[in-house]
PDB file of N, CA and C in Angstrom:
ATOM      1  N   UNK A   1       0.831  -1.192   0.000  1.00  0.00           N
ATOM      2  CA  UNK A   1       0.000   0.000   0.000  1.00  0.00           C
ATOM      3  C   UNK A   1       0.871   1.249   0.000  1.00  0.00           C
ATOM      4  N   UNK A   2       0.359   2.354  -0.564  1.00  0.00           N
ATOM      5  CA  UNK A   2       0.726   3.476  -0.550  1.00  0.00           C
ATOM      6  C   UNK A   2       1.226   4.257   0.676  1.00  0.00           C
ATOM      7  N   UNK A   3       2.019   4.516   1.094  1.00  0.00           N
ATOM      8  CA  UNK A   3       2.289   5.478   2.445  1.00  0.00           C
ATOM      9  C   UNK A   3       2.061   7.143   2.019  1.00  0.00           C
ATOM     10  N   UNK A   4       0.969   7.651   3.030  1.00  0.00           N
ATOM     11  CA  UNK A   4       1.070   9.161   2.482  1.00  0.00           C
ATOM     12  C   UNK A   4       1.344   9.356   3.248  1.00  0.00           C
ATOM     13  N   UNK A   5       1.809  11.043   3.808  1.00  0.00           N
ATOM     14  CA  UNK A   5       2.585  11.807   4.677  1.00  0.00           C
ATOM     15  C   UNK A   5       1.862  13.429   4.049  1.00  0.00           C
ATOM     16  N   UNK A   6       1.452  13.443   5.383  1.00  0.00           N
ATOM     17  CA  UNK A   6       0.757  14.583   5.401  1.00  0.00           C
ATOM     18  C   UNK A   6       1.268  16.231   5.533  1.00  0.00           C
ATOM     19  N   UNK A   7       1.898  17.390   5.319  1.00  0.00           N
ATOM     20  CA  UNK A   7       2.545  17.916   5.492  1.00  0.00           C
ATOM     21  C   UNK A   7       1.821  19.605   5.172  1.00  0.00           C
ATOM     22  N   UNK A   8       1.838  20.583   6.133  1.00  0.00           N
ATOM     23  CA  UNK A   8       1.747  21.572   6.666  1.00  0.00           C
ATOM     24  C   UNK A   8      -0.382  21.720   6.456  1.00  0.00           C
ATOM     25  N   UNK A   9      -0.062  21.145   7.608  1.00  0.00           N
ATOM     26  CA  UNK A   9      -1.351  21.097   7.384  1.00  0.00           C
ATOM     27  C   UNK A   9      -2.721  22.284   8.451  1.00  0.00           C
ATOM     28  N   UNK A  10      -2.074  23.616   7.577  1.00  0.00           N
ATOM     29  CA  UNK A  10      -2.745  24.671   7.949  1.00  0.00           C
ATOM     30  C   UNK A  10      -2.854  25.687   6.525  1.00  0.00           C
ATOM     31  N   UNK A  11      -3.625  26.076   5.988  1.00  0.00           N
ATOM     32  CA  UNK A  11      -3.945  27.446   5.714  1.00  0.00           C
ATOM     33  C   UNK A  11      -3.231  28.549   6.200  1.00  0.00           C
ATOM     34  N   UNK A  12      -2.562  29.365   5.911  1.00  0.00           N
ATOM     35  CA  UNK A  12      -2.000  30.791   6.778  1.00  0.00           C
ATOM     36  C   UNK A  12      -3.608  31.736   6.747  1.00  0.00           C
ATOM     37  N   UNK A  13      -3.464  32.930   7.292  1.00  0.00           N
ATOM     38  CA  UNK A  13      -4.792  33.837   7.534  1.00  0.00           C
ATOM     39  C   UNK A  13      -4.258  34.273   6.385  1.00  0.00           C
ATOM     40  N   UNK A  14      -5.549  34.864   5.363  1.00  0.00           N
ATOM     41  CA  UNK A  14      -5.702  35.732   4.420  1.00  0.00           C
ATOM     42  C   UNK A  14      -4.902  37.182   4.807  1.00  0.00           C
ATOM     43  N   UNK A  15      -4.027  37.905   4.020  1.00  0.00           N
ATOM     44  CA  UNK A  15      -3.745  39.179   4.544  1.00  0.00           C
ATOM     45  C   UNK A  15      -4.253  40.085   2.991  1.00  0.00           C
ATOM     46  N   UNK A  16      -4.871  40.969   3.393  1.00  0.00           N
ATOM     47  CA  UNK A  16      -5.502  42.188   1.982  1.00  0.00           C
ATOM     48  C   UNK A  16      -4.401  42.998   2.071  1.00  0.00           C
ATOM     49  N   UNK A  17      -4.096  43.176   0.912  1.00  0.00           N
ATOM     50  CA  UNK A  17      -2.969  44.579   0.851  1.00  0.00           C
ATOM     51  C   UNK A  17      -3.822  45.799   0.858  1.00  0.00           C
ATOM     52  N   UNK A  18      -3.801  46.680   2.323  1.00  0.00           N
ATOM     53  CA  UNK A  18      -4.666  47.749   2.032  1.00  0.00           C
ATOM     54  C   UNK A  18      -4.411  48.863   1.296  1.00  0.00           C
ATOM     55  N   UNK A  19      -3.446  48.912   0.338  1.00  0.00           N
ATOM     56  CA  UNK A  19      -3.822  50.075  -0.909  1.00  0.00           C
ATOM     57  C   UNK A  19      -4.816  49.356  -1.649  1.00  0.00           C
ATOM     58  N   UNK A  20      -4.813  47.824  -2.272  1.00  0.00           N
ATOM     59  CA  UNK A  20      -5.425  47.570  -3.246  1.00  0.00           C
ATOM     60  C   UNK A  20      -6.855  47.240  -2.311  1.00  0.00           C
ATOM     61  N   UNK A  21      -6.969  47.197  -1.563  1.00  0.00           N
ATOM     62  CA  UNK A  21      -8.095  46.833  -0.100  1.00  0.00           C
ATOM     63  C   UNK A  21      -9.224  48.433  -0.786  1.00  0.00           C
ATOM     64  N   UNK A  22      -8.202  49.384  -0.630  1.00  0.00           N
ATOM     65  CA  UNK A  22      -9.082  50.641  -0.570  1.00  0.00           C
ATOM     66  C   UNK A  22      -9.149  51.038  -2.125  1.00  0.00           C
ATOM     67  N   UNK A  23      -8.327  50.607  -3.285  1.00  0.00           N
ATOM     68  CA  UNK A  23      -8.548  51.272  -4.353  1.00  0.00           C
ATOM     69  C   UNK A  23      -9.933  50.574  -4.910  1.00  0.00           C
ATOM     70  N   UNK A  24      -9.636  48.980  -4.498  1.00  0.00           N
ATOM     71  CA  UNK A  24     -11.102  48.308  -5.186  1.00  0.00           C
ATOM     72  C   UNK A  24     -12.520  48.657  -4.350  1.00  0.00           C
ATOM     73  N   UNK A  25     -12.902  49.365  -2.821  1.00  0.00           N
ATOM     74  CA  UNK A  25     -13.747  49.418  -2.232  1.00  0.00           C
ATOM     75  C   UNK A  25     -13.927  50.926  -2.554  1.00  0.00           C
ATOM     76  N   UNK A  26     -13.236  51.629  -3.557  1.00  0.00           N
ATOM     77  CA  UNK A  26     -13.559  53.227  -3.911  1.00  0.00           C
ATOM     78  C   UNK A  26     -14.613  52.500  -5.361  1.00  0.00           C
ATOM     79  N   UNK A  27     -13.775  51.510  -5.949  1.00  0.00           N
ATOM     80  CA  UNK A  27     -14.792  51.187  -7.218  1.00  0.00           C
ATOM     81  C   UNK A  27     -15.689  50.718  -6.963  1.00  0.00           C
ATOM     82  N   UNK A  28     -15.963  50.378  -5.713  1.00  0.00           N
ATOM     83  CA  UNK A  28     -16.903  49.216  -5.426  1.00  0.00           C
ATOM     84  C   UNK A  28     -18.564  50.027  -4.785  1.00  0.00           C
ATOM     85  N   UNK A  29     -17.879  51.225  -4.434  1.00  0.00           N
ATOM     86  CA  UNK A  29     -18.890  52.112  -3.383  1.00  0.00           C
ATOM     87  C   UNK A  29     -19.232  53.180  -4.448  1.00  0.00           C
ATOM     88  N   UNK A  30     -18.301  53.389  -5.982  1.00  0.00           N
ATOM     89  CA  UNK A  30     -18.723  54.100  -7.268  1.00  0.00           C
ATOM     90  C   UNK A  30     -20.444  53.149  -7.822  1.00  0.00           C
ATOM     91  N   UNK A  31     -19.702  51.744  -7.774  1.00  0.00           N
ATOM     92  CA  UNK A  31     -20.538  51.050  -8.472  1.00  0.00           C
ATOM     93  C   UNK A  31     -21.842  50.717  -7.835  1.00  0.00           C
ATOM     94  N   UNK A  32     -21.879  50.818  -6.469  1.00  0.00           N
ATOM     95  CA  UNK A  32     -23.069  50.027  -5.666  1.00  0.00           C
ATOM     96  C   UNK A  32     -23.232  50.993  -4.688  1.00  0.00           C
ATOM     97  N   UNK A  33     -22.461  52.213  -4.723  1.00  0.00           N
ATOM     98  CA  UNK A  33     -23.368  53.073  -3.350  1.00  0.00           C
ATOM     99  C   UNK A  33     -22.478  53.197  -2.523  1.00  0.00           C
ATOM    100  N   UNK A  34     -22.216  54.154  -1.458  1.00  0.00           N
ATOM    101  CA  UNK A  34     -21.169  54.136   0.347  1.00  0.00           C
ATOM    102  C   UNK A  34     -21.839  53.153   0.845  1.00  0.00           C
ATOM    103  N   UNK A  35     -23.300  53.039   0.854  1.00  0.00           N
ATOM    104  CA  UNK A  35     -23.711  52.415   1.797  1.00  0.00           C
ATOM    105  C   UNK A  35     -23.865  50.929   1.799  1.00  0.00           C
ATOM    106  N   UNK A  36     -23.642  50.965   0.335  1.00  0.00           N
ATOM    107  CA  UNK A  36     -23.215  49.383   0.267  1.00  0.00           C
ATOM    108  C   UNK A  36     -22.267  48.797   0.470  1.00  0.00           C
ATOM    109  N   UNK A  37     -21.446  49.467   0.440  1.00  0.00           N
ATOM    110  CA  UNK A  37     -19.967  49.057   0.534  1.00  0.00           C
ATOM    111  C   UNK A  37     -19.640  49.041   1.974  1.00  0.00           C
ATOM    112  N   UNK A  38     -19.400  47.906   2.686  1.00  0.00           N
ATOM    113  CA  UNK A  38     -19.550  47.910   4.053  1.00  0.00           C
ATOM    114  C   UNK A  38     -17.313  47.666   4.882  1.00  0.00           C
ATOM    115  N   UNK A  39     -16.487  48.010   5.108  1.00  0.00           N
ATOM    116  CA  UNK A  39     -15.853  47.578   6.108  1.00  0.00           C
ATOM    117  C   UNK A  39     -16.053  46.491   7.510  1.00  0.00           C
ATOM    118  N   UNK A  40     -15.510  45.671   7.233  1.00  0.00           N
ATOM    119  CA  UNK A  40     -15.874  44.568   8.230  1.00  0.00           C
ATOM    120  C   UNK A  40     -14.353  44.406   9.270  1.00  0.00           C
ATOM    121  N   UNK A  41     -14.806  43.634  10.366  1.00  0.00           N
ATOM    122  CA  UNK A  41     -13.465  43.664  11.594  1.00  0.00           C
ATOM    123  C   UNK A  41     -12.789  42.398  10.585  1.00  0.00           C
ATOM    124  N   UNK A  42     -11.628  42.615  10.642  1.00  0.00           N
ATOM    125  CA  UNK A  42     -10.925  41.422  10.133  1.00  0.00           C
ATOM    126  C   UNK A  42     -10.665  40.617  11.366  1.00  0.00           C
ATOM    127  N   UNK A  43     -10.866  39.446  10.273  1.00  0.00           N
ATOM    128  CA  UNK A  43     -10.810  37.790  11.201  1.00  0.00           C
ATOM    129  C   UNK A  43      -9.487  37.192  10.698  1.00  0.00           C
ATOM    130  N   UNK A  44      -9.192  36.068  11.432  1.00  0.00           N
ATOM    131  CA  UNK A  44      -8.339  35.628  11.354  1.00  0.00           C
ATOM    132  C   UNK A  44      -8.581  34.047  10.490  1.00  0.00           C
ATOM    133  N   UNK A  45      -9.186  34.047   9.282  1.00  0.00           N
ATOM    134  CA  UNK A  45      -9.717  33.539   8.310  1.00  0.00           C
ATOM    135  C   UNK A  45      -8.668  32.971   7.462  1.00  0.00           C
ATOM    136  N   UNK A  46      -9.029  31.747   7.133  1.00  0.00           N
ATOM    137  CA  UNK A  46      -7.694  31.183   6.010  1.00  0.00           C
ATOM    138  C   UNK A  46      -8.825  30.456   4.891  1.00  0.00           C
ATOM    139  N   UNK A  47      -8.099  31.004   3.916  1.00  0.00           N
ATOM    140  CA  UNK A  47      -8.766  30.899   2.505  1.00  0.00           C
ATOM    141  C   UNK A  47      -7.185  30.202   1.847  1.00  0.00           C
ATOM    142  N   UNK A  48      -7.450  29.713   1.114  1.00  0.00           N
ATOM    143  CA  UNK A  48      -6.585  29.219  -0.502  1.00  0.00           C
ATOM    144  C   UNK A  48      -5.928  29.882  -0.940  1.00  0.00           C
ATOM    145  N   UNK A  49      -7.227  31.152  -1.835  1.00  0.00           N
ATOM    146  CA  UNK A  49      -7.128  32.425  -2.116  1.00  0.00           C
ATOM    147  C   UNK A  49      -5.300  32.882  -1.617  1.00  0.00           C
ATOM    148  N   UNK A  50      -5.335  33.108   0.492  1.00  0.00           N
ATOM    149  CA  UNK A  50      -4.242  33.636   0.499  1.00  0.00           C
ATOM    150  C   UNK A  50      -3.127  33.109  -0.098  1.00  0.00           C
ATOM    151  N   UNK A  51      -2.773  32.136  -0.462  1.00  0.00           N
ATOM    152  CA  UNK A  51      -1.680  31.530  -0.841  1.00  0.00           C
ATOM    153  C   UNK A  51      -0.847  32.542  -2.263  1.00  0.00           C
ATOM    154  N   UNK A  52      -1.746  33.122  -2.874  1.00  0.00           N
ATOM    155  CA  UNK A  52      -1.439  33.517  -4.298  1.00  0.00           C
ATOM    156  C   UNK A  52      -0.779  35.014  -3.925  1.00  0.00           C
ATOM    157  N   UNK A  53      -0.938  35.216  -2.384  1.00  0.00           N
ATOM    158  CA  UNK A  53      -0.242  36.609  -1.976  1.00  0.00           C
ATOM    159  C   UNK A  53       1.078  36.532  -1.144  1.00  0.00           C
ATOM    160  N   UNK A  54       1.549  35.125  -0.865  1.00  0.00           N
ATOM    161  CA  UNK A  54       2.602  34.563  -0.506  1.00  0.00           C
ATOM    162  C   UNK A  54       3.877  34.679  -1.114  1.00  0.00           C
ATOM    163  N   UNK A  55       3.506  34.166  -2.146  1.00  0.00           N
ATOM    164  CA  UNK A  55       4.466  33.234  -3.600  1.00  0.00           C
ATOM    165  C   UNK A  55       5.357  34.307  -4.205  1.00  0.00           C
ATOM    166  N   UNK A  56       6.201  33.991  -4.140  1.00  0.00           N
ATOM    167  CA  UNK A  56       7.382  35.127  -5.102  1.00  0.00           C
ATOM    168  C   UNK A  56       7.119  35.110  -6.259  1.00  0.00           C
ATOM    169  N   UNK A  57       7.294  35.815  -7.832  1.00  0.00           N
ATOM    170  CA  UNK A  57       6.948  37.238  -7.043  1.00  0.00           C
ATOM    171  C   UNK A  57       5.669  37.886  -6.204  1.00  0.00           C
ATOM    172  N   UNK A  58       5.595  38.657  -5.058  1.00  0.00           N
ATOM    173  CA  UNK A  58       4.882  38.987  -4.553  1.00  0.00           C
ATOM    174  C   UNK A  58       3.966  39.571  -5.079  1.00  0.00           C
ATOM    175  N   UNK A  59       2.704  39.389  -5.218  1.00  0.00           N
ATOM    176  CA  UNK A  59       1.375  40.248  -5.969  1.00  0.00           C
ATOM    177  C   UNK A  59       0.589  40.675  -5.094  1.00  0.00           C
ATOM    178  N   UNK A  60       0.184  42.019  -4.737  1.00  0.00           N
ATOM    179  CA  UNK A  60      -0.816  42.432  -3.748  1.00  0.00           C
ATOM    180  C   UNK A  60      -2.146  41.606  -4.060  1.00  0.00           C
ATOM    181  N   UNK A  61      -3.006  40.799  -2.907  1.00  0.00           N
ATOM    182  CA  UNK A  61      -4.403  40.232  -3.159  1.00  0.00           C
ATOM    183  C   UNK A  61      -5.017  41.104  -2.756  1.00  0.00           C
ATOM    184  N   UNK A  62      -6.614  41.402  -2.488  1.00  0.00           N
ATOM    185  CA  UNK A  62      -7.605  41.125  -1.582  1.00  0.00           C
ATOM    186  C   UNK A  62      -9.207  40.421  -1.797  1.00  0.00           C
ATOM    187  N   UNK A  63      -9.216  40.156  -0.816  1.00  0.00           N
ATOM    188  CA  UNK A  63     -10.107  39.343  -0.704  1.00  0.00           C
ATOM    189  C   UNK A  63     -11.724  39.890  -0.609  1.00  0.00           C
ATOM    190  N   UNK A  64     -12.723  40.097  -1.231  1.00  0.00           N
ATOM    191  CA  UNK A  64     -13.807  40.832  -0.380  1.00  0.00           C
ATOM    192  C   UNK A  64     -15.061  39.854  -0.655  1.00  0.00           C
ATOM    193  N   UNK A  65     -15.957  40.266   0.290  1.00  0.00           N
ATOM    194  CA  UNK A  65     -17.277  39.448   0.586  1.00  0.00           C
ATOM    195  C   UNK A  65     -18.133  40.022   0.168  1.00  0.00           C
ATOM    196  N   UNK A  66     -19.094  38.604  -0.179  1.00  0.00           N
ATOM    197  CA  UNK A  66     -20.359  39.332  -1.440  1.00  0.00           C
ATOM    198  C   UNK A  66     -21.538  39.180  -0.220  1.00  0.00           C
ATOM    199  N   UNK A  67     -22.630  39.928   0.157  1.00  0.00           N
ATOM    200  CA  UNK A  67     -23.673  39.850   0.918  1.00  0.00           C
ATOM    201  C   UNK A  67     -24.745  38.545  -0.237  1.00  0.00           C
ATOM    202  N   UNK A  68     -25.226  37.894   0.405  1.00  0.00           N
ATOM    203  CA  UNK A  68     -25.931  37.188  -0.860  1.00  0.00           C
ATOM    204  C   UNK A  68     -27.489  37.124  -0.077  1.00  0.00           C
ATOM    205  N   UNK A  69     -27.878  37.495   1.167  1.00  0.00           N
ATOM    206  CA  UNK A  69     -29.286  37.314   1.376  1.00  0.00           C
ATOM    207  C   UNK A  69     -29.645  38.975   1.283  1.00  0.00           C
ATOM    208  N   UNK A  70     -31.231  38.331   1.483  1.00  0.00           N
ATOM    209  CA  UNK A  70     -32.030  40.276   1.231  1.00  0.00           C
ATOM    210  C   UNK A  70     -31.552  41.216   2.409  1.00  0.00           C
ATOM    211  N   UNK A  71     -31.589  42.197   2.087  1.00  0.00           N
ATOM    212  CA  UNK A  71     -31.545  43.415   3.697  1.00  0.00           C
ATOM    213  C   UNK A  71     -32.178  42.960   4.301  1.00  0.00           C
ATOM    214  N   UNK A  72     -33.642  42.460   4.041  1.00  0.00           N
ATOM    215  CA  UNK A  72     -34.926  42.273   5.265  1.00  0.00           C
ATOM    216  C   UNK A  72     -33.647  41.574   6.259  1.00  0.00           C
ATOM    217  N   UNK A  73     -33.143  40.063   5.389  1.00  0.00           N
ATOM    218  CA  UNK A  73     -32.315  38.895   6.605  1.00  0.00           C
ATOM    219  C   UNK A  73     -31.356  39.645   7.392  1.00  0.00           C
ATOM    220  N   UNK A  74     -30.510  40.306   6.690  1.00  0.00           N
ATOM    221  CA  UNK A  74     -29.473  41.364   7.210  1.00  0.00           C
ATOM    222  C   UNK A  74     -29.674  41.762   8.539  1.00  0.00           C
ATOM    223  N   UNK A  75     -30.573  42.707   8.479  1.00  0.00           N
ATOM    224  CA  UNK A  75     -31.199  43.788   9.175  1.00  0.00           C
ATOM    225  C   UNK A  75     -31.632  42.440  10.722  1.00  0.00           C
ATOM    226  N   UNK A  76     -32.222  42.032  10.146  1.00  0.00           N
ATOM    227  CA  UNK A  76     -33.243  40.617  11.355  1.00  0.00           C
ATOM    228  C   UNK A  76     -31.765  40.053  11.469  1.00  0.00           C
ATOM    229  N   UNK A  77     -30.548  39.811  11.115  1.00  0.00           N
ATOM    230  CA  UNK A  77     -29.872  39.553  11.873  1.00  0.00           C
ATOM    231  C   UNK A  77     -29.050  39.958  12.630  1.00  0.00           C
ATOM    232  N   UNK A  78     -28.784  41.631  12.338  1.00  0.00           N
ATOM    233  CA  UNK A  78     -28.150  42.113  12.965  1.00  0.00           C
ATOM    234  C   UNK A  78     -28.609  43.100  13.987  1.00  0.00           C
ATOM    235  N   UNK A  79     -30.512  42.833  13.942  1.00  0.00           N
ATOM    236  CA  UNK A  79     -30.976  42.855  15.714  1.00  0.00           C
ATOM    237  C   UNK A  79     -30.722  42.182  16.414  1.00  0.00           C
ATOM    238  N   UNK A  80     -31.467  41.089  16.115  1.00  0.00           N
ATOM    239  CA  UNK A  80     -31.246  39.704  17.112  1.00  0.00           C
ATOM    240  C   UNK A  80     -30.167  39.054  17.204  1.00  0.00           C
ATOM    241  N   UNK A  81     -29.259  39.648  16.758  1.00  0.00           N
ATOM    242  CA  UNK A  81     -27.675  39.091  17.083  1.00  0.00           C
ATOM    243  C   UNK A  81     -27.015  37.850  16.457  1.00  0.00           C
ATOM    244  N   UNK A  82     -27.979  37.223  15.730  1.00  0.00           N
ATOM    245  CA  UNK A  82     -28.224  35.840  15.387  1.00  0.00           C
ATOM    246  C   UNK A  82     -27.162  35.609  13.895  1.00  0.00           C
ATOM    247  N   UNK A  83     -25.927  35.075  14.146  1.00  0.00           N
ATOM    248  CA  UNK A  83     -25.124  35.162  12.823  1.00  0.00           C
ATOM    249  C   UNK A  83     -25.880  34.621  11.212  1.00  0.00           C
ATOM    250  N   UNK A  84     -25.336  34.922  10.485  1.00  0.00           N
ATOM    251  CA  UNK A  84     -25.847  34.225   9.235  1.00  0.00           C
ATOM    252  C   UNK A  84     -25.284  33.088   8.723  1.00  0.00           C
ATOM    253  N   UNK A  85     -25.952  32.243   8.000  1.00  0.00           N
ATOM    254  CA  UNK A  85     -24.882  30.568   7.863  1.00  0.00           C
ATOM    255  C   UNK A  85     -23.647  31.593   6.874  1.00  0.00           C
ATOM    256  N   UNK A  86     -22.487  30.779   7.258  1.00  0.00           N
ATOM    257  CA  UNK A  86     -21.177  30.923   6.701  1.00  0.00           C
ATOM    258  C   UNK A  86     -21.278  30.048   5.283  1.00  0.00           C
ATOM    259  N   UNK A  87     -20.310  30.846   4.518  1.00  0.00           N
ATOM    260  CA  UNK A  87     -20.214  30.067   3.230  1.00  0.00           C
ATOM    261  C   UNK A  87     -20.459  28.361   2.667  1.00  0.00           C
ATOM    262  N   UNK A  88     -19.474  27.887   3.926  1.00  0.00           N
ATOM    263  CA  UNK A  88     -19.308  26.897   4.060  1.00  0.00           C
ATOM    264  C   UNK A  88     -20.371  25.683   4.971  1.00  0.00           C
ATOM    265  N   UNK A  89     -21.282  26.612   5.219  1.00  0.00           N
ATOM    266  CA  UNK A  89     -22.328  26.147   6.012  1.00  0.00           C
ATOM    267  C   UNK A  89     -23.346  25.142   5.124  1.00  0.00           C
ATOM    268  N   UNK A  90     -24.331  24.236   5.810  1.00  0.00           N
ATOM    269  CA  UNK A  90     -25.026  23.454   4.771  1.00  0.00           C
ATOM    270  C   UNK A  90     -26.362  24.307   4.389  1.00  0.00           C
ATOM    271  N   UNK A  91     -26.298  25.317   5.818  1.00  0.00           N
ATOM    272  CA  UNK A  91     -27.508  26.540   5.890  1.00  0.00           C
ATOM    273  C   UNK A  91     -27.452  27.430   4.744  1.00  0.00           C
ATOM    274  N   UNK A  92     -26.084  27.757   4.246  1.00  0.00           N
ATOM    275  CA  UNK A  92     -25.840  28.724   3.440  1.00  0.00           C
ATOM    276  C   UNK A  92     -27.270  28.490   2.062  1.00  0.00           C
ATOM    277  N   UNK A  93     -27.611  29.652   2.364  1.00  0.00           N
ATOM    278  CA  UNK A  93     -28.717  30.204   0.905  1.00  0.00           C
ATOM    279  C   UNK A  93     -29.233  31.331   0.353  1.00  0.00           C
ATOM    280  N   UNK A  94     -27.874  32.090  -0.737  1.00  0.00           N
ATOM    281  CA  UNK A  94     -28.198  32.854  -0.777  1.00  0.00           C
ATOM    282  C   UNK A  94     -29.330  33.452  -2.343  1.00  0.00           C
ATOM    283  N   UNK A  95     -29.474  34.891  -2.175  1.00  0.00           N
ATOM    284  CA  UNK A  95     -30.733  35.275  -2.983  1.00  0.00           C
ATOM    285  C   UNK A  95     -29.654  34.472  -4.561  1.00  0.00           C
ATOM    286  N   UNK A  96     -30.214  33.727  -5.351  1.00  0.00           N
ATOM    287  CA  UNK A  96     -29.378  33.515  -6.360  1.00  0.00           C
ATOM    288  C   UNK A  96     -29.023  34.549  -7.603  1.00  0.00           C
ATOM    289  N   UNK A  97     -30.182  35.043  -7.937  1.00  0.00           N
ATOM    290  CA  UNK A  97     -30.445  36.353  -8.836  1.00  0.00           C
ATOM    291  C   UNK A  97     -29.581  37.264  -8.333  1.00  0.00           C
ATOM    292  N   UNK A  98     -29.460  38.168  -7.400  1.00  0.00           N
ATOM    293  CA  UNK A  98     -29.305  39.190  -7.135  1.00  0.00           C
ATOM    294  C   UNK A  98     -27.632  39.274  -6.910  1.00  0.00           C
ATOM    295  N   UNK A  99     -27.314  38.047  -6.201  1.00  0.00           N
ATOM    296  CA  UNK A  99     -26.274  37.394  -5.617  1.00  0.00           C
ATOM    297  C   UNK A  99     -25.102  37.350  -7.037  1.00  0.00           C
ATOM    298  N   UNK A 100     -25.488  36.826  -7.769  1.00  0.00           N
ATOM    299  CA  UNK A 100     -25.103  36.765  -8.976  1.00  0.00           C
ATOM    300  C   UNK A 100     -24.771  38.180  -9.798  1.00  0.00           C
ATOM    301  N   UNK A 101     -25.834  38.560 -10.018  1.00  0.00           N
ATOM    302  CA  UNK A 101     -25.180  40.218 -10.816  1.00  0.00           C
ATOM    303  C   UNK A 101     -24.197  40.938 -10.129  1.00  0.00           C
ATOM    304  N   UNK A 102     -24.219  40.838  -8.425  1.00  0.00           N
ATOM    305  CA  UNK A 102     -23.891  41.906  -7.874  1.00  0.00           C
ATOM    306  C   UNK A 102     -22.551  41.047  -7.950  1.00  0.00           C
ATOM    307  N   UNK A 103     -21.763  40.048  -8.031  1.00  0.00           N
ATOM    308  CA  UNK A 103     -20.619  39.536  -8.118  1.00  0.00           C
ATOM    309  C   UNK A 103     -20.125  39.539  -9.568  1.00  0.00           C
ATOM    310  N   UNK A 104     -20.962  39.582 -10.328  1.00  0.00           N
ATOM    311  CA  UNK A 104     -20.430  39.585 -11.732  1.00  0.00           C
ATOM    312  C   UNK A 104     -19.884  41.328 -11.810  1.00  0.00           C
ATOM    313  N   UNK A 105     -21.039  42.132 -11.335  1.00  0.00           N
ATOM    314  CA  UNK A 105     -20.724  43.526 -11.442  1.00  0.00           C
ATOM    315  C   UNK A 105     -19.593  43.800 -10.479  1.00  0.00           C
ATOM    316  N   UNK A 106     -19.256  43.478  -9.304  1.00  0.00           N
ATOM    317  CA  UNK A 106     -17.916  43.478  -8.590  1.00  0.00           C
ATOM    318  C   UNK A 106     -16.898  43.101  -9.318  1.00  0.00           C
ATOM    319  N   UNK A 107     -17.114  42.007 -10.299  1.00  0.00           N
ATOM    320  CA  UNK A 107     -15.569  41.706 -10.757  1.00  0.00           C
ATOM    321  C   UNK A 107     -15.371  42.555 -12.052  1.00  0.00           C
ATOM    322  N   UNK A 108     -16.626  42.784 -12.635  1.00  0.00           N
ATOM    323  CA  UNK A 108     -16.147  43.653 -13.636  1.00  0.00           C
ATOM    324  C   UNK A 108     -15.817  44.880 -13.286  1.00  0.00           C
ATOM    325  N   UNK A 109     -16.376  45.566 -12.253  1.00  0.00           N
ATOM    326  CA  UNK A 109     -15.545  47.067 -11.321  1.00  0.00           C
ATOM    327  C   UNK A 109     -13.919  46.625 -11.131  1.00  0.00           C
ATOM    328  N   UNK A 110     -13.797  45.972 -10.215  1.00  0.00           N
ATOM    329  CA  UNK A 110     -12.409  45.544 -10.253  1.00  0.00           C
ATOM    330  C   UNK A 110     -11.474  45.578 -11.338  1.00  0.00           C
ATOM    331  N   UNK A 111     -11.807  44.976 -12.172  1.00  0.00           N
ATOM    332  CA  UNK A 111     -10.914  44.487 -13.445  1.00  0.00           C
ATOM    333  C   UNK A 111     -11.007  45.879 -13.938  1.00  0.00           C
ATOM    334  N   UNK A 112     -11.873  46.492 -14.385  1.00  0.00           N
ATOM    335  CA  UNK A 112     -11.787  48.348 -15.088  1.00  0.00           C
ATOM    336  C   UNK A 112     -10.881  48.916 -14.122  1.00  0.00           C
ATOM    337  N   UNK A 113     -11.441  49.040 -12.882  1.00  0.00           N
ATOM    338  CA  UNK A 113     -10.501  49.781 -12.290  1.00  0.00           C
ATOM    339  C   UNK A 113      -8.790  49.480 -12.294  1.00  0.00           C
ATOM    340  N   UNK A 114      -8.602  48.000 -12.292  1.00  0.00           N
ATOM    341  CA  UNK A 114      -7.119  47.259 -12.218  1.00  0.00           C
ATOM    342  C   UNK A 114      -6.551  47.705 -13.847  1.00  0.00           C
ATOM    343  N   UNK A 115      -7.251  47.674 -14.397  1.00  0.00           N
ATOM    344  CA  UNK A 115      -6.977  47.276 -16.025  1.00  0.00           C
ATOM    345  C   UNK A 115      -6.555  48.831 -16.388  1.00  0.00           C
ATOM    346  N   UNK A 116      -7.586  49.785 -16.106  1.00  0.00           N
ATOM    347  CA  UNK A 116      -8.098  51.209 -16.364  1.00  0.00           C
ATOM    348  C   UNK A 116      -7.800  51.157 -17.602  1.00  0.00           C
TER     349      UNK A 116
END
């Protein structure tokens, strides 16, 4: 039989380079509003993603989060304190329609703005 050997078996935390953090959340708050565009506390979160901001040569990442349920859920959750399922959750369900444009329209802000 095969012997495997398991080796570094952690994720590092995501780190955003905050120039490119703030140049894409200026396109992002052009495209969808201030008030959409939300700042969140950073967590100590490990994504894949970070890996591609590691690697020599060094390339600034960041990472940002798409809201995918209605305000009504939002709002009802951020009375009652009550978190929302995580990505990775089996709960996770978000609006699919809406969820969708507003990520297609994020990446195409991004890329204009990166590309200009």
């Amino acid at each position: 039989l095969p012997v495997m050997k398991v080796q570094d078996q952690f994720t590092p935390a995501t780190y955003n380079d905050p120039d490119l953090t703030e140049r894409l959340a200026g396109a992002f708050k052009t495209a969808f509003g201030k008030t959409n565009v939300m700042e969140m506390e950073p967590v100590m979160g490990a994504e894949d993603f970070g890996q591609y901001g590691r690697q020599e040569p060094k390339i600034p990442i960041c990472i940002f989060w798409l809201g995918g349920v209605s305000p009504t859920t939002f709002e009802l959750s951020k009375k009652e304190g009550k978190p929302l399922p995580s990505l990775h959750s089996a709960l996770f369900a978000p609006e699919r329609e809406p969820s969708i444009k507003t990520g297609v329209t994020a990446m195409t802000m991004a890329a204009l703005e990166l590309l200009e």
